[in-house]
PDB file of N, CA and C in Angstrom:
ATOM      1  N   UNK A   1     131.565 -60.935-166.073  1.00  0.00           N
ATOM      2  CA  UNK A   1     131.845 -62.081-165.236  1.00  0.00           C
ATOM      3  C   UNK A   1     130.516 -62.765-164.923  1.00  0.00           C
ATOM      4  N   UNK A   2     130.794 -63.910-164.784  1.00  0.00           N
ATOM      5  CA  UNK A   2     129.733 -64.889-164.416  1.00  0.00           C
ATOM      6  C   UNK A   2     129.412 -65.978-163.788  1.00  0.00           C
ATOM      7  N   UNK A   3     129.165 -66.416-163.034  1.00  0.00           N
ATOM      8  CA  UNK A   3     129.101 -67.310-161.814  1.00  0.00           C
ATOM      9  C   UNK A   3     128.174 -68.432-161.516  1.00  0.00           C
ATOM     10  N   UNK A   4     129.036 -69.664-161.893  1.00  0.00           N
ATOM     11  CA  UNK A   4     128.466 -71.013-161.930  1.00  0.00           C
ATOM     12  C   UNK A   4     128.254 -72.080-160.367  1.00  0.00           C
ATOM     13  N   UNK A   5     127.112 -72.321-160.230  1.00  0.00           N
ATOM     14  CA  UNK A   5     127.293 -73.130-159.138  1.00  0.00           C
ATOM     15  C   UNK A   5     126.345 -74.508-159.491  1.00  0.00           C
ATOM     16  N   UNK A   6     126.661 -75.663-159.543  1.00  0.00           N
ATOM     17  CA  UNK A   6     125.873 -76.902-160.227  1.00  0.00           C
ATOM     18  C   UNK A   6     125.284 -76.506-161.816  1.00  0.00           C
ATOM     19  N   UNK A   7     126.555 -75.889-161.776  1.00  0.00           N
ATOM     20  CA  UNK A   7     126.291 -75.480-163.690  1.00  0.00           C
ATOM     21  C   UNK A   7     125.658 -74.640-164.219  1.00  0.00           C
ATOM     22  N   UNK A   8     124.830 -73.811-162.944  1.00  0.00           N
ATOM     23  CA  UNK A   8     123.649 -73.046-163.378  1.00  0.00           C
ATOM     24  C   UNK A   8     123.873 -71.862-163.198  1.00  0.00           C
ATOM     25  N   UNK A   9     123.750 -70.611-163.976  1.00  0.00           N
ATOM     26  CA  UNK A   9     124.325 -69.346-163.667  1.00  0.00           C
ATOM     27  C   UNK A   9     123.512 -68.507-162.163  1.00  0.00           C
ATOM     28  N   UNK A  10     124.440 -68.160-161.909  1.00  0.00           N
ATOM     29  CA  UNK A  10     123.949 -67.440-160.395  1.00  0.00           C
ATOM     30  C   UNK A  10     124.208 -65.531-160.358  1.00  0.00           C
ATOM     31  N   UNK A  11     124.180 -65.340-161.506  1.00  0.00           N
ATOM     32  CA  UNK A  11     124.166 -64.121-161.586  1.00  0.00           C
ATOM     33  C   UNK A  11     125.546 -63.745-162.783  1.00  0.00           C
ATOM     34  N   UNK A  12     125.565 -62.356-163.364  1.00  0.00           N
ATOM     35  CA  UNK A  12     126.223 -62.252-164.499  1.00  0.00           C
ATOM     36  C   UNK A  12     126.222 -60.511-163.674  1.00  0.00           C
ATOM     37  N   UNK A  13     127.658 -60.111-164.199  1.00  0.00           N
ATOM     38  CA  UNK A  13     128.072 -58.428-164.097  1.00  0.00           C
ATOM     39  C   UNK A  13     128.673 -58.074-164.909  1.00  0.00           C
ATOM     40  N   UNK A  14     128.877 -56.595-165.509  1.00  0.00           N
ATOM     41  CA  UNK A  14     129.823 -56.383-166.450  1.00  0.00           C
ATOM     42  C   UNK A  14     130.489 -55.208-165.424  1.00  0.00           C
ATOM     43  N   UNK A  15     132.164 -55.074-165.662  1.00  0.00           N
ATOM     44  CA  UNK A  15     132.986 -54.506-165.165  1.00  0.00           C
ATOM     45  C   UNK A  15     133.767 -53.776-166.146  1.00  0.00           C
ATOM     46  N   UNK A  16     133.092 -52.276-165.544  1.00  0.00           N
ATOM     47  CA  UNK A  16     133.676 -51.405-166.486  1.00  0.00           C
ATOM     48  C   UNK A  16     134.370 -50.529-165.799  1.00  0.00           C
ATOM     49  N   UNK A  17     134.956 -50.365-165.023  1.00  0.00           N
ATOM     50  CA  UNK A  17     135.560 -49.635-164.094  1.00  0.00           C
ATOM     51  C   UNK A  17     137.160 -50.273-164.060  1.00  0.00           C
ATOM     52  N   UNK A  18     138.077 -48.933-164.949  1.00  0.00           N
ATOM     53  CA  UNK A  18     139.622 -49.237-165.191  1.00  0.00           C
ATOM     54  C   UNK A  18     140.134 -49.704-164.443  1.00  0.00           C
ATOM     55  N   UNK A  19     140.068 -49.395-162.718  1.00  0.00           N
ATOM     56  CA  UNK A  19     140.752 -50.209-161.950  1.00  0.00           C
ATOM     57  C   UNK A  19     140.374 -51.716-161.421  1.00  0.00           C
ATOM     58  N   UNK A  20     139.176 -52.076-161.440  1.00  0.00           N
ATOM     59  CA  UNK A  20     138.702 -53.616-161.134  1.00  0.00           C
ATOM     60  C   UNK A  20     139.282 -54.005-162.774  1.00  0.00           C
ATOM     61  N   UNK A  21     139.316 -53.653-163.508  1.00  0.00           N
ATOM     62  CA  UNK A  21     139.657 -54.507-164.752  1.00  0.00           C
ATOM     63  C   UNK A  21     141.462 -54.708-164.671  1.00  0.00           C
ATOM     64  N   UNK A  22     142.043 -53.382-164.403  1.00  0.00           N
ATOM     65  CA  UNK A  22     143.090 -53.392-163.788  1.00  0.00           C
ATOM     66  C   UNK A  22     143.688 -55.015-162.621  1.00  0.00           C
ATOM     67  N   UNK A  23     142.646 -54.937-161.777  1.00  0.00           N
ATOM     68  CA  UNK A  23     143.347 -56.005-160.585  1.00  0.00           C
ATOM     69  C   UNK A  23     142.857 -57.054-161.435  1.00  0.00           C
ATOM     70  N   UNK A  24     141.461 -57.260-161.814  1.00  0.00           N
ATOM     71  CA  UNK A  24     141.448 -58.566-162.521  1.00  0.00           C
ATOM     72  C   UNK A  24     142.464 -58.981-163.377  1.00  0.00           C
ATOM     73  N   UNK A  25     143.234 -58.086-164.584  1.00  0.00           N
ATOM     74  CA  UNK A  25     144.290 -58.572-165.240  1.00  0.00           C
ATOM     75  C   UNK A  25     145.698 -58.750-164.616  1.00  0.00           C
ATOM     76  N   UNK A  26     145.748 -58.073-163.624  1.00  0.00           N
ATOM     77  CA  UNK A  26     147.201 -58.199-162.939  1.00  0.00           C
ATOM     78  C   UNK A  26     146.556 -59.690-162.459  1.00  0.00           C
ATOM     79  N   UNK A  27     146.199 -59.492-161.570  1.00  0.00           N
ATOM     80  CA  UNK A  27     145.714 -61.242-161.030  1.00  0.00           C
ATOM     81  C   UNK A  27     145.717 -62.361-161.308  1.00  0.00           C
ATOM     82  N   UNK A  28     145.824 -62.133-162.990  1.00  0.00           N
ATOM     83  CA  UNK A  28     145.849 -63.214-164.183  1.00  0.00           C
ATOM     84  C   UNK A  28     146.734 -63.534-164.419  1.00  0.00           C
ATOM     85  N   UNK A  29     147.641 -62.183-164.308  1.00  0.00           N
ATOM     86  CA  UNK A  29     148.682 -62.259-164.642  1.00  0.00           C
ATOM     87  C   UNK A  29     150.220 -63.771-164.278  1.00  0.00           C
ATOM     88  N   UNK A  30     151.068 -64.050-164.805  1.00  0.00           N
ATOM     89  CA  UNK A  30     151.299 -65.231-164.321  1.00  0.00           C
ATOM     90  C   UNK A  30     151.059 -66.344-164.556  1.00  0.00           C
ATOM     91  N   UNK A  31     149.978 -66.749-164.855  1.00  0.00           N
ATOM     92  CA  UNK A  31     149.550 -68.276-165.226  1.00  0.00           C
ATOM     93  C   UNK A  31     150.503 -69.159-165.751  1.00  0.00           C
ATOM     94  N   UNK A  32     150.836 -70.009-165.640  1.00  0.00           N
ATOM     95  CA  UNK A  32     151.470 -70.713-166.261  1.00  0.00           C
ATOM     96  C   UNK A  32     150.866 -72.236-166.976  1.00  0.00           C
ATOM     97  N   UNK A  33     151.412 -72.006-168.488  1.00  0.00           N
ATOM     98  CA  UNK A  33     150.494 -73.198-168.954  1.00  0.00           C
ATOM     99  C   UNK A  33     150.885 -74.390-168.240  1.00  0.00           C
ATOM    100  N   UNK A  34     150.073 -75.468-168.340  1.00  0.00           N
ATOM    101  CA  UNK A  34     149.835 -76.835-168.278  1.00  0.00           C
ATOM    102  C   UNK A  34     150.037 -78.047-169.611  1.00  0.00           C
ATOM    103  N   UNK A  35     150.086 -78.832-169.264  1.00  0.00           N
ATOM    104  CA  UNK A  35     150.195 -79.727-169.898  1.00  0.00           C
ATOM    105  C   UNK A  35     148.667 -80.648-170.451  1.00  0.00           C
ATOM    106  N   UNK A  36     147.357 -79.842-169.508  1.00  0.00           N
ATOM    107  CA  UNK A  36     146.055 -80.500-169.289  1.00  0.00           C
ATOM    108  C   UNK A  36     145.713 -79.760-170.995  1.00  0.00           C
ATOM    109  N   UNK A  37     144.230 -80.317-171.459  1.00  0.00           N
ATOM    110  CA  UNK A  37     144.300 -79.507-172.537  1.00  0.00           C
ATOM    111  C   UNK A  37     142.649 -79.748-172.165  1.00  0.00           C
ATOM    112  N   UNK A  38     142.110 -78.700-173.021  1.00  0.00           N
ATOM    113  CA  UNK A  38     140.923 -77.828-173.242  1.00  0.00           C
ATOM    114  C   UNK A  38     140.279 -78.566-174.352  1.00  0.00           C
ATOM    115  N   UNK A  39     139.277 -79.298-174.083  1.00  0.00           N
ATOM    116  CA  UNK A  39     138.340 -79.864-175.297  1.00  0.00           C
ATOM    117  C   UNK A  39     136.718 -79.730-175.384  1.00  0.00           C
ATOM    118  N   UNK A  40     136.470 -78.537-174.138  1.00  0.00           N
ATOM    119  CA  UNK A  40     135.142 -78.372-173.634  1.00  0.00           C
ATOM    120  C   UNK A  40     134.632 -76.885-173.782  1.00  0.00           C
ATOM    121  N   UNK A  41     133.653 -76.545-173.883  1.00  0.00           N
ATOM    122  CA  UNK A  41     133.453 -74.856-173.889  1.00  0.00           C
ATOM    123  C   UNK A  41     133.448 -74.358-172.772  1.00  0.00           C
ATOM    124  N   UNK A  42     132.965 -75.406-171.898  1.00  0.00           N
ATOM    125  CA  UNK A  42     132.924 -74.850-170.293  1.00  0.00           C
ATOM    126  C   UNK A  42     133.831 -76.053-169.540  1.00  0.00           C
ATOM    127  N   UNK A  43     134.528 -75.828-168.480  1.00  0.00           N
ATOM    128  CA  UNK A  43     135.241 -76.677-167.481  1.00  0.00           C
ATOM    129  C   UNK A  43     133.845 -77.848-166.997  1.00  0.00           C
ATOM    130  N   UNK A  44     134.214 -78.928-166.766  1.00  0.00           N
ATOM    131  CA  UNK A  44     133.441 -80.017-166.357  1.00  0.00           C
ATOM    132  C   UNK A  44     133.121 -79.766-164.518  1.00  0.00           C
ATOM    133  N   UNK A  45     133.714 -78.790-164.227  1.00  0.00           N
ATOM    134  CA  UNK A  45     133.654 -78.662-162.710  1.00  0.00           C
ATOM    135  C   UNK A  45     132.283 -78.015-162.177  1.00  0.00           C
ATOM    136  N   UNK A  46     131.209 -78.777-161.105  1.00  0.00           N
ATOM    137  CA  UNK A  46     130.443 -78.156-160.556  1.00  0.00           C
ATOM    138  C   UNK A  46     130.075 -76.773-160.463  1.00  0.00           C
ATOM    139  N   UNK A  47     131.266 -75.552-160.323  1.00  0.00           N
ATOM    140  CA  UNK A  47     131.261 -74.391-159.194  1.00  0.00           C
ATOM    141  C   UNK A  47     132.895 -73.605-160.385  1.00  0.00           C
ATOM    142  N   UNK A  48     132.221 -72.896-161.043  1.00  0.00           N
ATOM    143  CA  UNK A  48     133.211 -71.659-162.279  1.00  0.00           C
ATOM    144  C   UNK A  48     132.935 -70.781-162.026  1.00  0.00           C
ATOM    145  N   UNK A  49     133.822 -69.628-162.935  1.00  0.00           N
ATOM    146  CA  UNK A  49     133.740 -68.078-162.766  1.00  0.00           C
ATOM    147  C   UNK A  49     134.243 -67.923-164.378  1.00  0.00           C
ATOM    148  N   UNK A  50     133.280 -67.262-165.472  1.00  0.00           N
ATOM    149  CA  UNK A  50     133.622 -67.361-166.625  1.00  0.00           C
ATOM    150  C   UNK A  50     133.922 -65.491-166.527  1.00  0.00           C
ATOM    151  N   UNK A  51     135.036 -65.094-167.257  1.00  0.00           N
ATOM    152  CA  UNK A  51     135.303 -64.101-167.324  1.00  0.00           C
ATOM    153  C   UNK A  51     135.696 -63.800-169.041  1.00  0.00           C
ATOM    154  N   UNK A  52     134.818 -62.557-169.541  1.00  0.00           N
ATOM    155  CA  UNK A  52     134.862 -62.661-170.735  1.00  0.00           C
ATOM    156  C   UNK A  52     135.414 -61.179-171.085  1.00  0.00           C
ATOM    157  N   UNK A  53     136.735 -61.470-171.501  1.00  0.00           N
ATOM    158  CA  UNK A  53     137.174 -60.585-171.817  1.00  0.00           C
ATOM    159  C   UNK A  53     136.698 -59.500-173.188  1.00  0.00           C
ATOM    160  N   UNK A  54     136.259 -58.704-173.481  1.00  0.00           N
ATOM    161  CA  UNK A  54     135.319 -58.007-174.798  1.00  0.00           C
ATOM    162  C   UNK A  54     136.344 -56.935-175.101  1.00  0.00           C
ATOM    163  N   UNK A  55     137.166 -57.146-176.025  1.00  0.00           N
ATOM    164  CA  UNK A  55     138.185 -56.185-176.480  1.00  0.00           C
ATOM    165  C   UNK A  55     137.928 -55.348-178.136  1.00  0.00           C
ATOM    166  N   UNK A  56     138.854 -54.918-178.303  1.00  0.00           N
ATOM    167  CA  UNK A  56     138.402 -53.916-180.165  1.00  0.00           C
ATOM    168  C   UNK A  56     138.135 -54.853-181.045  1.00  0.00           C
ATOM    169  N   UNK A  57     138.819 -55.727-181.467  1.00  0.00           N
ATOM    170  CA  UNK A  57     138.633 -56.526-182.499  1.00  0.00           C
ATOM    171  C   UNK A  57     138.596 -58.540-181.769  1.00  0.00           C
ATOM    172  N   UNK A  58     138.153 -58.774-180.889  1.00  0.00           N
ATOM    173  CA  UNK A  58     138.202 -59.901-180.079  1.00  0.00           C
ATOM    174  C   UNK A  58     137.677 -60.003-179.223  1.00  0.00           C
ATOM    175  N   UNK A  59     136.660 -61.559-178.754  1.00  0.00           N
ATOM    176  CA  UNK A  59     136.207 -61.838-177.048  1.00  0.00           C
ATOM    177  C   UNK A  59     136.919 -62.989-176.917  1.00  0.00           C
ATOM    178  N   UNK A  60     137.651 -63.086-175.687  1.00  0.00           N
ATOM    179  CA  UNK A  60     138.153 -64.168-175.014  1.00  0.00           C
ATOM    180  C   UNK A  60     137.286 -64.679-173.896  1.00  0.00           C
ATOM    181  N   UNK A  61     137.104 -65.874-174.029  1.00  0.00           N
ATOM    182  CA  UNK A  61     136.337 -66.424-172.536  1.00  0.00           C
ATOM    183  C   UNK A  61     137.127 -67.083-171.968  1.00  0.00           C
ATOM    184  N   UNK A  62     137.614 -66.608-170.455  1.00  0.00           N
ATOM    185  CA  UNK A  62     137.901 -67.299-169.567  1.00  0.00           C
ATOM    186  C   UNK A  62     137.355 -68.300-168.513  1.00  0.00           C
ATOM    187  N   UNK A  63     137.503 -69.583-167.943  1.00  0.00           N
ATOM    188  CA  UNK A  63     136.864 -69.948-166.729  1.00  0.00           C
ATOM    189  C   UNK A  63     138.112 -70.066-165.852  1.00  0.00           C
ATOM    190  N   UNK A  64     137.554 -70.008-164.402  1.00  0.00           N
ATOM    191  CA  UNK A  64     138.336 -70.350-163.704  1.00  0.00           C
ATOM    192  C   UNK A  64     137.673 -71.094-162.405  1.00  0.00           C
ATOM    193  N   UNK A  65     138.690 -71.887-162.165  1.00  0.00           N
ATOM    194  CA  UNK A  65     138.022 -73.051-161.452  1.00  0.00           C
ATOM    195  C   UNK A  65     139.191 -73.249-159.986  1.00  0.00           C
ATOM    196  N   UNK A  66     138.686 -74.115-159.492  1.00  0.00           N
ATOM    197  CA  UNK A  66     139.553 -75.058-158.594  1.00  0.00           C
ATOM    198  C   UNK A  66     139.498 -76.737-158.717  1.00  0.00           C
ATOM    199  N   UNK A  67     140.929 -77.123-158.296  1.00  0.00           N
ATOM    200  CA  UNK A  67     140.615 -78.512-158.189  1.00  0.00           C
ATOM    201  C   UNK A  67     141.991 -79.153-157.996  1.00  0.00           C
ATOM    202  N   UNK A  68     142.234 -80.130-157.223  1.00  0.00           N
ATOM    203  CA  UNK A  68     142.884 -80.700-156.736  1.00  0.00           C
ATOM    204  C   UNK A  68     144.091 -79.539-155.635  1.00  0.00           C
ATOM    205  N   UNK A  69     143.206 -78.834-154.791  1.00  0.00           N
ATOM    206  CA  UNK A  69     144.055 -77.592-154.279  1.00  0.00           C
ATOM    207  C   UNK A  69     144.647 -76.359-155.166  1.00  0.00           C
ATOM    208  N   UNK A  70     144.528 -76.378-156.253  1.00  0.00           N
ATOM    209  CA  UNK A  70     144.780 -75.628-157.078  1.00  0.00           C
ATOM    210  C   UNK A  70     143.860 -74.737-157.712  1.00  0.00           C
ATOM    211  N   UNK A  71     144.201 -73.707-158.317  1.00  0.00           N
ATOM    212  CA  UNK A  71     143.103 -72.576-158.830  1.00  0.00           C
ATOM    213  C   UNK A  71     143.646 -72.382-160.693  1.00  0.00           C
ATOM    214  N   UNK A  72     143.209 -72.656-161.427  1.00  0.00           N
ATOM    215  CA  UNK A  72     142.868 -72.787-162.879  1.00  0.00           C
ATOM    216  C   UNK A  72     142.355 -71.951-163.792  1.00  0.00           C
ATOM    217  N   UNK A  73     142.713 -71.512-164.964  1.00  0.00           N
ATOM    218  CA  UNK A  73     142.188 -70.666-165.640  1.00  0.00           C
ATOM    219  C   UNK A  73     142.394 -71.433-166.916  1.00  0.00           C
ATOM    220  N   UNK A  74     140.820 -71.467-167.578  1.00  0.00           N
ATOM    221  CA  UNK A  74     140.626 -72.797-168.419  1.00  0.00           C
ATOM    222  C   UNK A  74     140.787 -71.672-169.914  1.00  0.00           C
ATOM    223  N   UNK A  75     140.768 -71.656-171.209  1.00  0.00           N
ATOM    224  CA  UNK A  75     140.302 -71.250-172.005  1.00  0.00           C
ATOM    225  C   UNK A  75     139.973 -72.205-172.923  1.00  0.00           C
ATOM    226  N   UNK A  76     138.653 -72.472-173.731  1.00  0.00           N
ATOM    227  CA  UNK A  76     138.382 -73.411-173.828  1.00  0.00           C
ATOM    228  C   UNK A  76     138.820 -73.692-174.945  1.00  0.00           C
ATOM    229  N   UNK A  77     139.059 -74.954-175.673  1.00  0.00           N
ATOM    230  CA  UNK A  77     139.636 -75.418-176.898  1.00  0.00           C
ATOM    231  C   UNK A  77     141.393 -74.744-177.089  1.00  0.00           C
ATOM    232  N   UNK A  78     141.827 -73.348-175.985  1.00  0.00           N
ATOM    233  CA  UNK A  78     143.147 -73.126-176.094  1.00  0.00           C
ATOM    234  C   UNK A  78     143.925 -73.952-175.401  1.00  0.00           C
ATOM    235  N   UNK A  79     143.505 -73.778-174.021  1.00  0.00           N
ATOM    236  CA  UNK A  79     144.361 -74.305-173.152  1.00  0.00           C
ATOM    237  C   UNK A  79     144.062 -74.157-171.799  1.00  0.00           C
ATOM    238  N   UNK A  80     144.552 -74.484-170.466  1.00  0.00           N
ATOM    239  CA  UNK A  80     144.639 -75.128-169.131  1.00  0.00           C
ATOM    240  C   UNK A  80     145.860 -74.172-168.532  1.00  0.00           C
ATOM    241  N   UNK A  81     145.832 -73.621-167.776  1.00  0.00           N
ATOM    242  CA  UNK A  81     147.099 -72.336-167.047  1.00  0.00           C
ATOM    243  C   UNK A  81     146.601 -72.398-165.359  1.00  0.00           C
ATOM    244  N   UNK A  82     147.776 -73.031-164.803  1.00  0.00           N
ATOM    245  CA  UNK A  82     147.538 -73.038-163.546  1.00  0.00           C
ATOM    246  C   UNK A  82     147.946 -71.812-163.041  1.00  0.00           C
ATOM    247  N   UNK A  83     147.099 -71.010-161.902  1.00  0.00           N
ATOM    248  CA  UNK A  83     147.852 -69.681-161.712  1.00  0.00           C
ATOM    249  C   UNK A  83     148.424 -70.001-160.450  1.00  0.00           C
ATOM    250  N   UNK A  84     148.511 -68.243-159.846  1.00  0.00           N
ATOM    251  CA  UNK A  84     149.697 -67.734-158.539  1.00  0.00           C
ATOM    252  C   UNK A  84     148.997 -67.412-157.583  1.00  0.00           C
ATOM    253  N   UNK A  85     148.966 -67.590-156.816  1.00  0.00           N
ATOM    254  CA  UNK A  85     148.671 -66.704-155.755  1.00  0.00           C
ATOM    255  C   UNK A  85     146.779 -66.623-155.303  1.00  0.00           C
ATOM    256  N   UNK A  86     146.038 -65.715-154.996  1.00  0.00           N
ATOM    257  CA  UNK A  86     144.811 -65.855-154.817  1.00  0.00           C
ATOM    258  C   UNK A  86     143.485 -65.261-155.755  1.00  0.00           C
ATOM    259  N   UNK A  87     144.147 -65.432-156.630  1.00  0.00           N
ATOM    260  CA  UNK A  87     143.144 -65.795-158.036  1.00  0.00           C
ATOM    261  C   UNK A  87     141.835 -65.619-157.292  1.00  0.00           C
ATOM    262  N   UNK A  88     141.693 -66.607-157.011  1.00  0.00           N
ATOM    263  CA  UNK A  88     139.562 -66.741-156.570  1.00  0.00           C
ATOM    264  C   UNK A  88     139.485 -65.600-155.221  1.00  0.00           C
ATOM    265  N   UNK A  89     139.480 -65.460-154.639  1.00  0.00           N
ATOM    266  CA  UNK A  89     140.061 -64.270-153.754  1.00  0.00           C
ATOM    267  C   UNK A  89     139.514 -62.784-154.524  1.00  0.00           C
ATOM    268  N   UNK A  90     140.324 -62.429-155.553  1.00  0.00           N
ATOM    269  CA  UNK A  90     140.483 -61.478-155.966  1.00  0.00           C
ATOM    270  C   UNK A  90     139.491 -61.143-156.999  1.00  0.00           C
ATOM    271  N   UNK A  91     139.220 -62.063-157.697  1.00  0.00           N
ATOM    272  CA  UNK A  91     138.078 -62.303-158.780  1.00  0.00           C
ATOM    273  C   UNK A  91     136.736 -62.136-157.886  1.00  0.00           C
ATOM    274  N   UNK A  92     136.263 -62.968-157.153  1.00  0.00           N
ATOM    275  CA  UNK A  92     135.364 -63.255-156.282  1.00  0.00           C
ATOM    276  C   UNK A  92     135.289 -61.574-155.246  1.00  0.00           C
ATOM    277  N   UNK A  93     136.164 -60.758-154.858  1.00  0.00           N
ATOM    278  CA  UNK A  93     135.777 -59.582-154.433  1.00  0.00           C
ATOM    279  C   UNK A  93     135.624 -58.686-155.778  1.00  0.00           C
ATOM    280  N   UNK A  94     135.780 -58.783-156.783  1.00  0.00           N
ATOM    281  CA  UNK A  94     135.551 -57.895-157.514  1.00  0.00           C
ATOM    282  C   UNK A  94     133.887 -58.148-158.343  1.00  0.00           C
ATOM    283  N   UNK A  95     133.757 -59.620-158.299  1.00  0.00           N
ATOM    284  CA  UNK A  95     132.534 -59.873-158.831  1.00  0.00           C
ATOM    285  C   UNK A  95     131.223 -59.921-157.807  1.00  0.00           C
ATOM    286  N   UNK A  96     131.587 -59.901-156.155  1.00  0.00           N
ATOM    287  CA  UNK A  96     130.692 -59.738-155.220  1.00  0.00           C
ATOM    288  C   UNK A  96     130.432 -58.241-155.150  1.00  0.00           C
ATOM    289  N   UNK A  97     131.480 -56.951-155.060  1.00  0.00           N
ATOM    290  CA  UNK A  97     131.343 -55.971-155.482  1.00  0.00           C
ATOM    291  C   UNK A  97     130.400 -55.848-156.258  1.00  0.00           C
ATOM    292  N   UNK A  98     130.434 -55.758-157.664  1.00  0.00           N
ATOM    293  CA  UNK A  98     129.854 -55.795-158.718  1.00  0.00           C
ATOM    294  C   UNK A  98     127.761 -56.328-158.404  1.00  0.00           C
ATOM    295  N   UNK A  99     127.995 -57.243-157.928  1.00  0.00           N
ATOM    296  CA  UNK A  99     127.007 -57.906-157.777  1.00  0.00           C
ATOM    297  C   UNK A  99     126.214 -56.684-156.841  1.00  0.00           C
ATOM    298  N   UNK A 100     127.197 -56.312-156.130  1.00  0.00           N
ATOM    299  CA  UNK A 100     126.501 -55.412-154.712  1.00  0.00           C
ATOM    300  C   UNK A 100     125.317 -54.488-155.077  1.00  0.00           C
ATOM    301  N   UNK A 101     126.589 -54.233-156.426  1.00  0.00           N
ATOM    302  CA  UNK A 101     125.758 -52.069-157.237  1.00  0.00           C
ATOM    303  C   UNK A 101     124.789 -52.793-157.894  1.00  0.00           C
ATOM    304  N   UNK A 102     124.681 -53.983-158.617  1.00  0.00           N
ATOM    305  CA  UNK A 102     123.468 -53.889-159.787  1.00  0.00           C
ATOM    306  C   UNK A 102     122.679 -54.319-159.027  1.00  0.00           C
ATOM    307  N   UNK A 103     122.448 -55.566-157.464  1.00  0.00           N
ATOM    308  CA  UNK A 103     121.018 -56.260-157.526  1.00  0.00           C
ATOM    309  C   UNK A 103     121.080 -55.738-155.965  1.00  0.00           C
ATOM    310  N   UNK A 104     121.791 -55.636-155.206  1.00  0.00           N
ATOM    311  CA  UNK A 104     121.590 -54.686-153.199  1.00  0.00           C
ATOM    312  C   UNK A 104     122.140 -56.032-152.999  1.00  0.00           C
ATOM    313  N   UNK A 105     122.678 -57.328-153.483  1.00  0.00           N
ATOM    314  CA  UNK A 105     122.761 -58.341-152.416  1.00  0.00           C
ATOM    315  C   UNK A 105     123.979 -58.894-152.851  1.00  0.00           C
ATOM    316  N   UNK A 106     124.411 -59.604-152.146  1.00  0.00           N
ATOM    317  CA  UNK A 106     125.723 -60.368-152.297  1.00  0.00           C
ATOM    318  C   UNK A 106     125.767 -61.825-152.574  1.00  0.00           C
ATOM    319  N   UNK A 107     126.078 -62.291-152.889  1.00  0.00           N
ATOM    320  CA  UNK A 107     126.182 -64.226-152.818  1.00  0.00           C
ATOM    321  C   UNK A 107     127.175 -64.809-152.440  1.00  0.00           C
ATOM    322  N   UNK A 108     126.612 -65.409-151.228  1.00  0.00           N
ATOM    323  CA  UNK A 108     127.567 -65.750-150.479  1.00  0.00           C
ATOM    324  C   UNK A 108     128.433 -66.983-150.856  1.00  0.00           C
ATOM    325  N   UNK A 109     129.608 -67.461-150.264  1.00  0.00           N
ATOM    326  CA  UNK A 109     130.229 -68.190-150.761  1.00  0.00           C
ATOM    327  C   UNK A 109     131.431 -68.211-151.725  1.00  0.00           C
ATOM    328  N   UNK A 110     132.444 -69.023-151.999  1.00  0.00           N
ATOM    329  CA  UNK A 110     133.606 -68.715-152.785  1.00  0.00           C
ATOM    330  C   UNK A 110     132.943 -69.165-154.647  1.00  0.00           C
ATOM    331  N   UNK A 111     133.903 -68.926-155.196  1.00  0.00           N
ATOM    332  CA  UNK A 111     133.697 -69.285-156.477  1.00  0.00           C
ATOM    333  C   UNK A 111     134.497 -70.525-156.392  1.00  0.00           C
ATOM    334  N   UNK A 112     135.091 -70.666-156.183  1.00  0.00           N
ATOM    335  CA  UNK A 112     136.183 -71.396-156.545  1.00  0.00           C
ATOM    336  C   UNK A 112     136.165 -72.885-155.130  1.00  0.00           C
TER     337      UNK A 112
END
């Protein structure tokens, strides 16, 4: 995971621990596509959370954003999936966590 604020990365974690990978995918879970479409590698929005999924034979990059009251999960050139519930919330404690063990400090503020 990785964390954009005026475009500029504000720190990067990797999450290897079954159960944070666990809530992160339930969390995801849901999305429902959109009709918006994906023509960018990164979301045009100030303030992201790129989550890169690294599987056996595949990496997926996720962003997720906010905007217009809503919380977003971009994939780029696939597609636009508005999600459920508290997405940035849940992402954002697992990546402040994260942040905690590798550097002693936290960053304050939402992702989203």
């Amino acid at each position: 995971m990785e964390q954009f604020n005026d475009r500029l990365s504000i720190g990067r974690v990797v999450i290897t621990d079954a159960e944070q990978i666990e809530t992160i995918l339930s969390a995801m879970a849901g999305a429902k596509k959109t009709l918006g479409r994906s023509v960018n590698d990164y979301p045009t929005q100030e303030k992201y959370l790129v989550v890169r999924l690294i599987m056996e034979n595949e990496m997926r990059t996720l962003c997720l954003y906010s905007e217009g009251g809503g919380e977003y999960i971009e994939e780029p050139y696939i597609g636009i999936y508005k999600t459920r519930g508290n997405l940035g919330e849940v992402l954002y404690r697992v990546y402040t966590d994260n942040m905690d063990r590798t550097s002693g400090s936290a960053i304050p503020g939402r992702i989203c």
